[in-house]
C-alpha atoms as a PDB file:
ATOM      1  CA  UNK A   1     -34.836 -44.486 -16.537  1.00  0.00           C
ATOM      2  CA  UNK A   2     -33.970 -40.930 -16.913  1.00  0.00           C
ATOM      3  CA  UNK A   3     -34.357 -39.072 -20.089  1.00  0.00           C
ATOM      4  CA  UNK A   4     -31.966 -36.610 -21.041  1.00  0.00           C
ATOM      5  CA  UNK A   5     -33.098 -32.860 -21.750  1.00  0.00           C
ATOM      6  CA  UNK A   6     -31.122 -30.256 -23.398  1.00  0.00           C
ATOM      7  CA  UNK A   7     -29.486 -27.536 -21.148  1.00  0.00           C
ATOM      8  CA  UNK A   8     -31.960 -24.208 -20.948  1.00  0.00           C
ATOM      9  CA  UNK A   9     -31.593 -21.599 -23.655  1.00  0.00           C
ATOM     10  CA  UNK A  10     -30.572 -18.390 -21.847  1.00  0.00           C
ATOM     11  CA  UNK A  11     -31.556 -14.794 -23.653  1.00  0.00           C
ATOM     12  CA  UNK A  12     -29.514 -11.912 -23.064  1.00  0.00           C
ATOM     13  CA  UNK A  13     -31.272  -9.568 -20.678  1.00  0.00           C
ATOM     14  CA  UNK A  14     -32.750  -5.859 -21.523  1.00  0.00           C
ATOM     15  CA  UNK A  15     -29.114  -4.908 -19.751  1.00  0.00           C
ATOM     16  CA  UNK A  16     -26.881  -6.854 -21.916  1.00  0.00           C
ATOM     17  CA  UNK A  17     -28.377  -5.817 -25.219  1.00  0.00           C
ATOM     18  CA  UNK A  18     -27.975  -2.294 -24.320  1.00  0.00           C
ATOM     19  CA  UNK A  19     -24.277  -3.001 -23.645  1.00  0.00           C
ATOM     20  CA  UNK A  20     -24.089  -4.503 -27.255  1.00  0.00           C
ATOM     21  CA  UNK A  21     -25.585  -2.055 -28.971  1.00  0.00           C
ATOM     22  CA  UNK A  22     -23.432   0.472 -26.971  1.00  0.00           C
ATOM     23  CA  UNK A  23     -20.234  -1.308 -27.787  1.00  0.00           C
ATOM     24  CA  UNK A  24     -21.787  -1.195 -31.882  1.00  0.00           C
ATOM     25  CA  UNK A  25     -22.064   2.654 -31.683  1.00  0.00           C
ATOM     26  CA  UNK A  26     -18.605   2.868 -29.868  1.00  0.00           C
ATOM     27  CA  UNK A  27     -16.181   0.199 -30.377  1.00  0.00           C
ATOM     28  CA  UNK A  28     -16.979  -1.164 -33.815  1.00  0.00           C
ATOM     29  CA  UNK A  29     -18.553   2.193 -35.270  1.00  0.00           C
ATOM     30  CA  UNK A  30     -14.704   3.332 -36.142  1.00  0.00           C
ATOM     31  CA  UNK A  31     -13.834   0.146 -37.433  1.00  0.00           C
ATOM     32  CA  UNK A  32     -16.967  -0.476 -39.285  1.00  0.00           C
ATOM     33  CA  UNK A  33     -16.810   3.162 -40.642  1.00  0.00           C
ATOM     34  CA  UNK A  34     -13.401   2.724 -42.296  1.00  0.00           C
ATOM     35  CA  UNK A  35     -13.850   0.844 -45.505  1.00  0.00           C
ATOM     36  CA  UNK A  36     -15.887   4.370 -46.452  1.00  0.00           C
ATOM     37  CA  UNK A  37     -12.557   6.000 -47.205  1.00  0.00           C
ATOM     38  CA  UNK A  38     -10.012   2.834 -47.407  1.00  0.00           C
ATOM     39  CA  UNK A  39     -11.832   1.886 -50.872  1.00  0.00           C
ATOM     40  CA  UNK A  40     -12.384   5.727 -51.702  1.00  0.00           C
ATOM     41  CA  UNK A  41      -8.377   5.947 -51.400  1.00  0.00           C
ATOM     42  CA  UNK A  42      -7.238   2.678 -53.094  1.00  0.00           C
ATOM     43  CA  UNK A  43      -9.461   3.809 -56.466  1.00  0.00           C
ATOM     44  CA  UNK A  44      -9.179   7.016 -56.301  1.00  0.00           C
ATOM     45  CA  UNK A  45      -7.989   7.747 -59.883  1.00  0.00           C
ATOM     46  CA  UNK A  46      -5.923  10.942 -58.784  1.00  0.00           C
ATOM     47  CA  UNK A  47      -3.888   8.773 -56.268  1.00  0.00           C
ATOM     48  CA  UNK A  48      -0.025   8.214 -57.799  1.00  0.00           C
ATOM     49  CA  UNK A  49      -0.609   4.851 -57.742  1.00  0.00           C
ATOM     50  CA  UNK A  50      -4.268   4.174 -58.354  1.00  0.00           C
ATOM     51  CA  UNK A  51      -6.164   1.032 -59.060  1.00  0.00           C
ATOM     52  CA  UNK A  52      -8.385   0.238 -61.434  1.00  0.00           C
ATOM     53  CA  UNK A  53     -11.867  -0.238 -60.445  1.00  0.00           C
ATOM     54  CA  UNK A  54     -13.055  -1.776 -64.151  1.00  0.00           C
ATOM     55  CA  UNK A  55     -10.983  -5.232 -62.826  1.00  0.00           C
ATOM     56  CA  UNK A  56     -13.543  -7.707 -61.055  1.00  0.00           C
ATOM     57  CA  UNK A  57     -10.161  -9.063 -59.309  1.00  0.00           C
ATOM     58  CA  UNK A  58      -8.926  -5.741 -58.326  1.00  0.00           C
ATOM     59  CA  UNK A  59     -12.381  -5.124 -56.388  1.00  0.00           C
ATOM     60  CA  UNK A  60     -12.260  -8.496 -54.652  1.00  0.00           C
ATOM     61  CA  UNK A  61      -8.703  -7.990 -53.893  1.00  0.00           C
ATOM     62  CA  UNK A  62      -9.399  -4.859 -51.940  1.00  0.00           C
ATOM     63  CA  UNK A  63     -12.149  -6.168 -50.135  1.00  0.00           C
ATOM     64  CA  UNK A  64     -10.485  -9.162 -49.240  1.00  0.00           C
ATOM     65  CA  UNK A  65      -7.766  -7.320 -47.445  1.00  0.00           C
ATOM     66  CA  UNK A  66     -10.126  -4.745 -45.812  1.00  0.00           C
ATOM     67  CA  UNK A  67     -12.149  -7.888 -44.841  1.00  0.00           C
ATOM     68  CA  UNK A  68      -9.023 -10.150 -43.253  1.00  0.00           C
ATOM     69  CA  UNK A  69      -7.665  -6.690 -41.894  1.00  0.00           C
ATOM     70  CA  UNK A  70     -10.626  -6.114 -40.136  1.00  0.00           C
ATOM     71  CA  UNK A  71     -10.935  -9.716 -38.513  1.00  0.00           C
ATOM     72  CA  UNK A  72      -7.392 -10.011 -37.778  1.00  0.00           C
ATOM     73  CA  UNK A  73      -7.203  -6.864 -35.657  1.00  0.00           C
ATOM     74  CA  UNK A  74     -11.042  -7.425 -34.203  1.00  0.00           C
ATOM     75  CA  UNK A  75      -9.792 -10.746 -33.014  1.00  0.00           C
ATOM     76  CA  UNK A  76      -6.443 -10.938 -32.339  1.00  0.00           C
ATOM     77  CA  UNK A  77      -5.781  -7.261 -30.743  1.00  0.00           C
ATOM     78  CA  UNK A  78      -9.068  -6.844 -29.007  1.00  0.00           C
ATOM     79  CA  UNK A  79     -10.125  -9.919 -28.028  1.00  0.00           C
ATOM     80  CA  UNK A  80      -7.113 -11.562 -27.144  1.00  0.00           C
ATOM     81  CA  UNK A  81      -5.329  -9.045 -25.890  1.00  0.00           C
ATOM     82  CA  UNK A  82      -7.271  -5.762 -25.052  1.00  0.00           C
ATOM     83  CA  UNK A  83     -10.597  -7.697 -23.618  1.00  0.00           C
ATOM     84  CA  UNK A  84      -7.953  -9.503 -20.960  1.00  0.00           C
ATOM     85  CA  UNK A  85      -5.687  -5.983 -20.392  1.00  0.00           C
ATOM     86  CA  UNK A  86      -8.614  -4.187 -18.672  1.00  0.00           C
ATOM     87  CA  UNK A  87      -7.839  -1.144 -16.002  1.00  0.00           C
ATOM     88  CA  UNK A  88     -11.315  -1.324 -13.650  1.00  0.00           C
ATOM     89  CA  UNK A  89     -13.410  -1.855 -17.431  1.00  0.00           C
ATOM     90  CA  UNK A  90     -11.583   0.686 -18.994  1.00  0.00           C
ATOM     91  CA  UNK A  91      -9.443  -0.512 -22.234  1.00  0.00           C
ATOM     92  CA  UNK A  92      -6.481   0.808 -24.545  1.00  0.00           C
ATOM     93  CA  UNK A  93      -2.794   1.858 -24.914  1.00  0.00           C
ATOM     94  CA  UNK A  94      -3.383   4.927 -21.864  1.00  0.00           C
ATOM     95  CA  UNK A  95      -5.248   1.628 -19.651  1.00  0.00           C
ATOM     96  CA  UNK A  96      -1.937  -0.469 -20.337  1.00  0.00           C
ATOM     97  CA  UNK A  97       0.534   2.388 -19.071  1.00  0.00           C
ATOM     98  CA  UNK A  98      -2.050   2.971 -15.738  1.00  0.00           C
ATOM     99  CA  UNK A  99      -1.329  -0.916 -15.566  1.00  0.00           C
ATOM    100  CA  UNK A 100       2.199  -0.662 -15.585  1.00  0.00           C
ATOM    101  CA  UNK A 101       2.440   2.516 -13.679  1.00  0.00           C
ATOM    102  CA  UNK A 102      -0.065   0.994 -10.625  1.00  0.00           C
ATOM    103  CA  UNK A 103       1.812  -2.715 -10.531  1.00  0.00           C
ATOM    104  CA  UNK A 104       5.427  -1.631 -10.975  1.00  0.00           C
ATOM    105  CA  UNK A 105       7.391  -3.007 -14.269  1.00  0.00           C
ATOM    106  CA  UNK A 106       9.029  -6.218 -13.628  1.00  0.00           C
ATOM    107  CA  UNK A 107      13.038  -6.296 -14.897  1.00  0.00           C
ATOM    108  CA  UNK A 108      15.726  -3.736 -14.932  1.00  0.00           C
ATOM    109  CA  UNK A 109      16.443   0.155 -16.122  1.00  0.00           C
ATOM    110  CA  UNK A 110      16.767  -1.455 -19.463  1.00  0.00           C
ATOM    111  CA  UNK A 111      13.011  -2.898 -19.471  1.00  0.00           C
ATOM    112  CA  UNK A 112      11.102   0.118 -17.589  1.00  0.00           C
ATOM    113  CA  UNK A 113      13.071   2.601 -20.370  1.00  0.00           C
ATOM    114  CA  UNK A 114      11.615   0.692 -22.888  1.00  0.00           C
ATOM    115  CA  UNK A 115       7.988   0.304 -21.543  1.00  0.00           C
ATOM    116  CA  UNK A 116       7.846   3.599 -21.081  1.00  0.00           C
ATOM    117  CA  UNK A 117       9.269   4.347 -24.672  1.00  0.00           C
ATOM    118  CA  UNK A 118       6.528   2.033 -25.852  1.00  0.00           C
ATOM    119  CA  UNK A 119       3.956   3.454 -23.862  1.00  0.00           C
ATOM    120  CA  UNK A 120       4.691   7.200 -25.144  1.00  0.00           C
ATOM    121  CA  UNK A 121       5.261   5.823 -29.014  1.00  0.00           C
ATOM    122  CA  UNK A 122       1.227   4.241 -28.152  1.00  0.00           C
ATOM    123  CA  UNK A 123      -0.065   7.518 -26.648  1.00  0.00           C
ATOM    124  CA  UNK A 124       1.087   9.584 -29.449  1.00  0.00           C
ATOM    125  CA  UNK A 125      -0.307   6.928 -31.882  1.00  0.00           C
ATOM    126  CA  UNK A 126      -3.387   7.371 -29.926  1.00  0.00           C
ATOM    127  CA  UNK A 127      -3.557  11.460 -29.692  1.00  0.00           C
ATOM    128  CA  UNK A 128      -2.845  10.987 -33.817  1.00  0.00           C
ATOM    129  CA  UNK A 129      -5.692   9.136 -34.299  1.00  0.00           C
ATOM    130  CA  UNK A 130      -8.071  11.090 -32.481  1.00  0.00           C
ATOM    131  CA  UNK A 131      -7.378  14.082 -34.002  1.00  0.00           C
ATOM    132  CA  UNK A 132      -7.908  12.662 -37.574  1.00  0.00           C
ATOM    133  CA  UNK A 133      -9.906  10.133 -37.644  1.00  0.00           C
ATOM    134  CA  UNK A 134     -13.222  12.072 -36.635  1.00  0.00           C
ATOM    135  CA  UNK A 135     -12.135  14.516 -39.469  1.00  0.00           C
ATOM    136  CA  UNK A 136     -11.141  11.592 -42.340  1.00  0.00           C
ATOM    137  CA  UNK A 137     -14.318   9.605 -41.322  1.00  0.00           C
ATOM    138  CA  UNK A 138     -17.046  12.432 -40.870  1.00  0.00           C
ATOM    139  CA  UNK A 139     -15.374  14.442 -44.046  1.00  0.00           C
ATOM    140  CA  UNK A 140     -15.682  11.194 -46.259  1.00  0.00           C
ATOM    141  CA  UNK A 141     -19.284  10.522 -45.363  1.00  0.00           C
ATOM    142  CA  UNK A 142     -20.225  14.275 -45.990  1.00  0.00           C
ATOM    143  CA  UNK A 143     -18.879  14.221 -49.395  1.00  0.00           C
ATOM    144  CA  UNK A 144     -21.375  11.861 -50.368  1.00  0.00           C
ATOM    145  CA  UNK A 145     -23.578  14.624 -50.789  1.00  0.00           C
ATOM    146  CA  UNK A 146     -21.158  15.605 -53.730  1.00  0.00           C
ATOM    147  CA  UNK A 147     -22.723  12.298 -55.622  1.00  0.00           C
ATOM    148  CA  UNK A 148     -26.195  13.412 -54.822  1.00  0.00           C
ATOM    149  CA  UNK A 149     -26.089  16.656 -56.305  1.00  0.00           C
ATOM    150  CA  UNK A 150     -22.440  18.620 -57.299  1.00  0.00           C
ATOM    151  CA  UNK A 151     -23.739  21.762 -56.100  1.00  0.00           C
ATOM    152  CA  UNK A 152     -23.499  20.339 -52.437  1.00  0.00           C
ATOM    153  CA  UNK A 153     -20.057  20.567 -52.370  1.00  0.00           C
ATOM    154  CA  UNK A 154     -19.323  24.230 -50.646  1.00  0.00           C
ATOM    155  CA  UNK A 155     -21.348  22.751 -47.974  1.00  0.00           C
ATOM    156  CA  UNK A 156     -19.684  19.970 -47.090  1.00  0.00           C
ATOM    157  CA  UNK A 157     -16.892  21.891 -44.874  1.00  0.00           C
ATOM    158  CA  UNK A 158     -18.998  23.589 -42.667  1.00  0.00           C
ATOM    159  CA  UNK A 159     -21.507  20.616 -42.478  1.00  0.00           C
ATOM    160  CA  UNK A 160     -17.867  18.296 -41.400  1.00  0.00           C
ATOM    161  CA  UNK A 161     -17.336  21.090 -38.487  1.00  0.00           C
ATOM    162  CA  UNK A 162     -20.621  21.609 -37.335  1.00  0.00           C
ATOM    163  CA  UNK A 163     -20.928  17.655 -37.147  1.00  0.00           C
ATOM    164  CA  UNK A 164     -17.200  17.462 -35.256  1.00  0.00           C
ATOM    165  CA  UNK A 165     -17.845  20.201 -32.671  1.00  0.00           C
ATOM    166  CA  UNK A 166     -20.801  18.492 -31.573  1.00  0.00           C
ATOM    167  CA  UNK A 167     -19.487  14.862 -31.951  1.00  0.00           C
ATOM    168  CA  UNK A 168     -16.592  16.910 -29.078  1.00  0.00           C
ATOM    169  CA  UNK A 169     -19.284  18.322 -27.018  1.00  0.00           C
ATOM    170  CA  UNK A 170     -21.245  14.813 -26.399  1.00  0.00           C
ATOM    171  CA  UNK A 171     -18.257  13.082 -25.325  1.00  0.00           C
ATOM    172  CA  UNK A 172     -19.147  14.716 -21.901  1.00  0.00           C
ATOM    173  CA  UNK A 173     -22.310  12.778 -22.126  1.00  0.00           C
ATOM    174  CA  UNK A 174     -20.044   9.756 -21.192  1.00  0.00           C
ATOM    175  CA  UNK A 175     -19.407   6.721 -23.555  1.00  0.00           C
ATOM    176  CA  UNK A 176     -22.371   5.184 -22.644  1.00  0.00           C
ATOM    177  CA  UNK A 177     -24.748   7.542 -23.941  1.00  0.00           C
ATOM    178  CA  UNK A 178     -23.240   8.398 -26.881  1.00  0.00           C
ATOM    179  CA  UNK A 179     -23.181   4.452 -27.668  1.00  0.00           C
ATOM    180  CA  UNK A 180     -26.814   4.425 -27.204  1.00  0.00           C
ATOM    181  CA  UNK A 181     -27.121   7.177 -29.628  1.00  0.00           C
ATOM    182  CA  UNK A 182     -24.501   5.496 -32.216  1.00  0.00           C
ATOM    183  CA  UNK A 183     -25.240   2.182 -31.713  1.00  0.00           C
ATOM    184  CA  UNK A 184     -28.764   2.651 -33.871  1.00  0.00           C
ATOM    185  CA  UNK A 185     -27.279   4.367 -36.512  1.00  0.00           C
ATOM    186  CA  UNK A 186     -24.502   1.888 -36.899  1.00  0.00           C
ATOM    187  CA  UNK A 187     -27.007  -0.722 -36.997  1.00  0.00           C
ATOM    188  CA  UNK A 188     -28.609   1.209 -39.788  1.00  0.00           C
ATOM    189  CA  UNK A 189     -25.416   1.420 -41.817  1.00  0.00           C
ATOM    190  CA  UNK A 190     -24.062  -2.320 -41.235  1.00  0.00           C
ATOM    191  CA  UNK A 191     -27.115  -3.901 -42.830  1.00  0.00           C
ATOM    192  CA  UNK A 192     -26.874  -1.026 -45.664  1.00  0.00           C
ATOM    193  CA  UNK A 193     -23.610  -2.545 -46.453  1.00  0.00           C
ATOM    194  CA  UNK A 194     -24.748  -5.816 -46.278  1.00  0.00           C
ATOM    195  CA  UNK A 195     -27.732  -6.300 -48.049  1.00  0.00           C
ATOM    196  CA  UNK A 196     -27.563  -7.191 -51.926  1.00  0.00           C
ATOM    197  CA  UNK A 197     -27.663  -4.582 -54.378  1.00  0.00           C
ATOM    198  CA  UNK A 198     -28.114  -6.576 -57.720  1.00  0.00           C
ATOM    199  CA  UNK A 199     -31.254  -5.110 -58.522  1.00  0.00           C
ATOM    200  CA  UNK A 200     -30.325  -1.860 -59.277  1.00  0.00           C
ATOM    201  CA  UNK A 201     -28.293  -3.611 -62.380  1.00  0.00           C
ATOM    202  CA  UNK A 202     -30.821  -5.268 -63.610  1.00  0.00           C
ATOM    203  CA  UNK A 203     -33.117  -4.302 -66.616  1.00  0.00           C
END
């Protein structure tokens, strides 16, 4: 009689928790980093068409969309699409055109003409968002100093370009060590947006 034993528990390795936390600071640091000036934008009471933030069901509207956003594009673009379109481990829109470019489009004039269309209307989209998104996310994080003291806020400029230029500079470090260095801090921040804050209203 032979008694059945569950299958052994595997732990991911020193190696494979590095890669996580890598893929934290890199990957999922812009996307994490985003609600900081999504929800600073939707209440912003100077916006043309602002929303109120004294509305419990305007605040759990917002979040609710940031929240679905951010799972619908997590899963659907990256890991069923991106994750499988891989050029030798290396991912995104200019990894898609080296795919097309190496294998040959299959179809007519028609279908290369619009591939490539597509591929240049995806690099542009790409060169856009790397020019301001370091700027929108590292300029909305430094005006939190404004909250802590109003006096802070000719700093916050030069503060933004001093953090920029050397965000610029590590990037020859190579995505992996800058992902060690991120990864941490992003750690830091996702369980200072999730943990409870219902003591500070309390009495």
């Amino acid at each position: 009689m032979t008694t059945r034993t569950d299958a052994p528990k595997t732990t991911p390795s020193p190696k494979q928790s590095a890669l996580a936390l890598g893929a934290l600071g890199v990957v999922f640091g812009d996307i994490g980093t985003s609600p900081i000036y999504t929800i600073s934008t939707v209440f912003n009471p100077e916006d043309p068409h602002p929303v109120p933030a004294d509305a419990i069901d305007n605040i759990f509207g917002v979040v609710s969309l940031i929240f679905w956003s951010v799972t619908i594009i997590v899963t659907l673009k990256y890991v069923t699409l991106v994750l499988r379109a891989d050029n030798d481990g290396e991912g995104g829109i200019l990894a898609l055109i080296t795919l097309i470019a190496r294998r040959g489009a299959r179809g007519g004039r028609r279908t290369k003409a619009v591939l490539a269309a597509l591929g240049i209307f995806g690099a542009a989209l790409f060169f856009g968002d790397s020019m301001i998104t370091p700027a929108i996310s590292v300029l909305s994080a430094v005006e939190g100093l404004e909250l802590v003291n109003p006096d802070l806020e000719r700093f916050v400029l030069p503060i933004t370009a001093v953090i920029i230029v050397l965000l610029f500079l590590s990037q020859r470090l190579g995505s992996g060590k800058v992902g060690s260095l991120f990864g941490p801090v992003m750690v830091v921040w996702f369980l200072t947006i999730g943990t409870p804050r219902d003591h500070r209203h309390r009495r």
